[in-house]
C-alpha atoms as a PDB file:
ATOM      1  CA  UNK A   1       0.000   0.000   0.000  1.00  0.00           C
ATOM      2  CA  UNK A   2       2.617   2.393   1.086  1.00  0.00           C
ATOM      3  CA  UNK A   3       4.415   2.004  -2.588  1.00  0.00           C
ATOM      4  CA  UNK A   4       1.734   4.431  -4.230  1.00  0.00           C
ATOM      5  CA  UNK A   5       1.144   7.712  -3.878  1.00  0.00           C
ATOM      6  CA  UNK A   6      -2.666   6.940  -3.966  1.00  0.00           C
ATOM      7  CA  UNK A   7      -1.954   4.205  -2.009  1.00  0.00           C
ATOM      8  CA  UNK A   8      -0.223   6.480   0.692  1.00  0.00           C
ATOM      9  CA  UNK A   9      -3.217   8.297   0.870  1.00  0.00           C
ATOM     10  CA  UNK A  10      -5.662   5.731   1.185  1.00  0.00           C
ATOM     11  CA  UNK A  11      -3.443   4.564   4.495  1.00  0.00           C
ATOM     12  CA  UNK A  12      -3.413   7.541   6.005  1.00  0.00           C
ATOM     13  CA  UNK A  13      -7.016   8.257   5.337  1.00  0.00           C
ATOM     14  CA  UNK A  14      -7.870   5.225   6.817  1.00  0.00           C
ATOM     15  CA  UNK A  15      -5.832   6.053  10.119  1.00  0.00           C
ATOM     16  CA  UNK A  16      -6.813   9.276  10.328  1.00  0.00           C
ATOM     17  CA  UNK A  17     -10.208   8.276   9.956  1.00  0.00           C
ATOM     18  CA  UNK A  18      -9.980   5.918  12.436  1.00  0.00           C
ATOM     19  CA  UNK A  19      -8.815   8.852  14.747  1.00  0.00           C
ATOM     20  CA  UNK A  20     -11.931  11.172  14.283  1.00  0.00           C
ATOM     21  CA  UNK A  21     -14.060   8.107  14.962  1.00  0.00           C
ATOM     22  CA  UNK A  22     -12.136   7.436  17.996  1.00  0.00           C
ATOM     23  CA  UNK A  23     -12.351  11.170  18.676  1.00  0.00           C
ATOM     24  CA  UNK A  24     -15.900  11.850  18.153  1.00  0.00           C
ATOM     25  CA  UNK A  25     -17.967   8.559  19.583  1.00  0.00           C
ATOM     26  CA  UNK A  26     -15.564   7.560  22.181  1.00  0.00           C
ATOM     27  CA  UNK A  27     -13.093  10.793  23.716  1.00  0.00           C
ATOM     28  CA  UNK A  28     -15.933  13.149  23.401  1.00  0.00           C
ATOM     29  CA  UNK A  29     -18.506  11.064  25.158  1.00  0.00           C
ATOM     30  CA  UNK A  30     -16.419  10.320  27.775  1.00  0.00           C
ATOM     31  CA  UNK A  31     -15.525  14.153  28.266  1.00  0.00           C
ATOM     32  CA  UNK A  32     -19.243  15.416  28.216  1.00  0.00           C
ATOM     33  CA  UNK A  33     -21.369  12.734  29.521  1.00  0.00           C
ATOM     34  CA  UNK A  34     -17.847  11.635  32.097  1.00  0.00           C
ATOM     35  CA  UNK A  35     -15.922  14.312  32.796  1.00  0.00           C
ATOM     36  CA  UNK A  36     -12.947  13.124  31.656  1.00  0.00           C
ATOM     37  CA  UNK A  37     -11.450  15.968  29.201  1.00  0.00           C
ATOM     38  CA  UNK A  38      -7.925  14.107  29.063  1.00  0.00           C
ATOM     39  CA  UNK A  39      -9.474  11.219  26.490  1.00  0.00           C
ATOM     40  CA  UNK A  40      -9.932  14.767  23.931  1.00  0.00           C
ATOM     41  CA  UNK A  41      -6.636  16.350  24.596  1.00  0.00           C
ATOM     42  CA  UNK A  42      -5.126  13.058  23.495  1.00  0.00           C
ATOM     43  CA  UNK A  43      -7.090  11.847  20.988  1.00  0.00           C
ATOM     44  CA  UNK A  44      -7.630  14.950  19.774  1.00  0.00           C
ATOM     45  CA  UNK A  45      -3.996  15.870  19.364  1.00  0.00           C
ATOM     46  CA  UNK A  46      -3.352  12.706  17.441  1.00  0.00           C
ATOM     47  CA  UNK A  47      -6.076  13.470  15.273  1.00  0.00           C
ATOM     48  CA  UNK A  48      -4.850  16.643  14.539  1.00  0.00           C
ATOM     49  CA  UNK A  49      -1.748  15.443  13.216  1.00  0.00           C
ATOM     50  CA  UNK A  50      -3.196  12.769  11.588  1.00  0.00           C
ATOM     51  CA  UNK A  51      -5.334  15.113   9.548  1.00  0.00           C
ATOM     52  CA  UNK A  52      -2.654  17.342   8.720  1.00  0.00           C
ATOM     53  CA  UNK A  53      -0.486  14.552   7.481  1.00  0.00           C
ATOM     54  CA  UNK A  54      -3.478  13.668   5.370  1.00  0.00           C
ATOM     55  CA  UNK A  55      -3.642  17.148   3.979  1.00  0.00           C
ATOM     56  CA  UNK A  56       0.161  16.651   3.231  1.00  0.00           C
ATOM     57  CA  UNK A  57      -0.495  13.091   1.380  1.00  0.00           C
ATOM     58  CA  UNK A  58      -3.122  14.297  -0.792  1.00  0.00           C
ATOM     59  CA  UNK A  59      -1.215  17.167  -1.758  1.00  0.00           C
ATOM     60  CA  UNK A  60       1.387  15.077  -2.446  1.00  0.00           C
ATOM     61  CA  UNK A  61      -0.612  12.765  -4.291  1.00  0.00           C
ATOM     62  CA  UNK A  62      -2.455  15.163  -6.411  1.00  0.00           C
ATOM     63  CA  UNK A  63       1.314  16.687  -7.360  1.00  0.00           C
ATOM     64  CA  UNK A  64       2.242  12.997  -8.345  1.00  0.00           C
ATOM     65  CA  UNK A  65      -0.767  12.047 -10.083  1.00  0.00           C
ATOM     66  CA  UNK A  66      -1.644  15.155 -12.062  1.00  0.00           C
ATOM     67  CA  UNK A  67      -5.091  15.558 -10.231  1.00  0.00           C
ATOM     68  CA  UNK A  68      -6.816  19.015 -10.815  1.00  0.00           C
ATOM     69  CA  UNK A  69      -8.483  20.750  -7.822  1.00  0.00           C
ATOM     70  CA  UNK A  70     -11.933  19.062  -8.280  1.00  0.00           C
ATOM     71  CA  UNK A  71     -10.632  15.285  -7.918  1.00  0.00           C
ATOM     72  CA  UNK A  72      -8.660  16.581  -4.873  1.00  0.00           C
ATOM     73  CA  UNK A  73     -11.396  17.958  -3.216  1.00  0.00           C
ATOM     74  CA  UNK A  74     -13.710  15.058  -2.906  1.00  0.00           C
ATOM     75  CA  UNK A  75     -10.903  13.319  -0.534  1.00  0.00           C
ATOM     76  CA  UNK A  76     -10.473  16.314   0.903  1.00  0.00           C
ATOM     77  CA  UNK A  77     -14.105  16.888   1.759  1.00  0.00           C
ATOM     78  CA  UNK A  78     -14.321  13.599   3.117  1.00  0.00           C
ATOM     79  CA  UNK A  79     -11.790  13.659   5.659  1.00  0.00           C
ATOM     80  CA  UNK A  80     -13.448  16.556   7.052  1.00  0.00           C
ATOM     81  CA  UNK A  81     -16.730  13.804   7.742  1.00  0.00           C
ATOM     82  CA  UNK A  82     -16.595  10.787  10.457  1.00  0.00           C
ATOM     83  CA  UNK A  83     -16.394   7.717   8.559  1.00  0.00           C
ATOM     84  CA  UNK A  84     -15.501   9.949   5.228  1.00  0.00           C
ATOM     85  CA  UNK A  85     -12.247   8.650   4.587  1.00  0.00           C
ATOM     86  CA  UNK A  86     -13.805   5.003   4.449  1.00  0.00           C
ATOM     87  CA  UNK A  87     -16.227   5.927   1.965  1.00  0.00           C
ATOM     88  CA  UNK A  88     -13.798   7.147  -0.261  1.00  0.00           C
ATOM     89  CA  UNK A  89     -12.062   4.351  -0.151  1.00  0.00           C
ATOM     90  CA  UNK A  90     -13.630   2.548  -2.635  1.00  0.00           C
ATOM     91  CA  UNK A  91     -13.032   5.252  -5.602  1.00  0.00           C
ATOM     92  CA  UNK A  92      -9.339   5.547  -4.483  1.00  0.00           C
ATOM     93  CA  UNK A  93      -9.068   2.294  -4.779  1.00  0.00           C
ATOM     94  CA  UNK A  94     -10.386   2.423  -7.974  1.00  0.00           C
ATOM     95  CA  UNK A  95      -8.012   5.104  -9.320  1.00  0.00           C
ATOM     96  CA  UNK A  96      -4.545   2.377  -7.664  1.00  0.00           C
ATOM     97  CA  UNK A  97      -3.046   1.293 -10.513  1.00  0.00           C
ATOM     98  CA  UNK A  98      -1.977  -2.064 -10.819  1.00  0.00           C
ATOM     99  CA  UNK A  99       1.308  -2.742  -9.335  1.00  0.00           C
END
């Protein structure tokens, strides 16, 4: 997976996805409905630089691949969703070429 540059981006997605799940139905809860704010500072903080690292693989990616603006944005868009990035998946997927 790691030896494309779509390929690199669907990992990361995927992890950082993973993060904003984590971050929305499991650190959040526990800080509102808990009290316990530390789960958000942590999570939180990893999901931030998960997302950014996204942001720097798509770039990336849409450099290496020759994607205009409008094919970047849909990944984009979706990492900005919970559970985005795994919807996505599928059409990135698509667009792997074949090793």
């Amino acid at each position: 997976m790691w030896r494309t540059p779509i390929g690199r981006l669907r990992l990361v997605g995927w992890i950082e996805g993973l993060s904003f799940v984590l971050l929305v139905f499991i650190a959040m809860p526990l800080k509102y409905i808990w009290d316990e704010p530390a789960a958000v500072r942590v999570v939180g903080m990893a999901h931030g630089v998960l997302w950014m690292a996204f942001c720097a693989v798509l770039w990336d990616t849409m450099n290496r691949e020759n994607w205009s603006i409008k094919k970047a944005i849909v990944p984009f868009i979706a990492a900005l969703l919970p559970l985005g990035p795994f919807l996505i998946d599928g059409r990135l997927r698509d667009d792997t070429p074949a090793a």
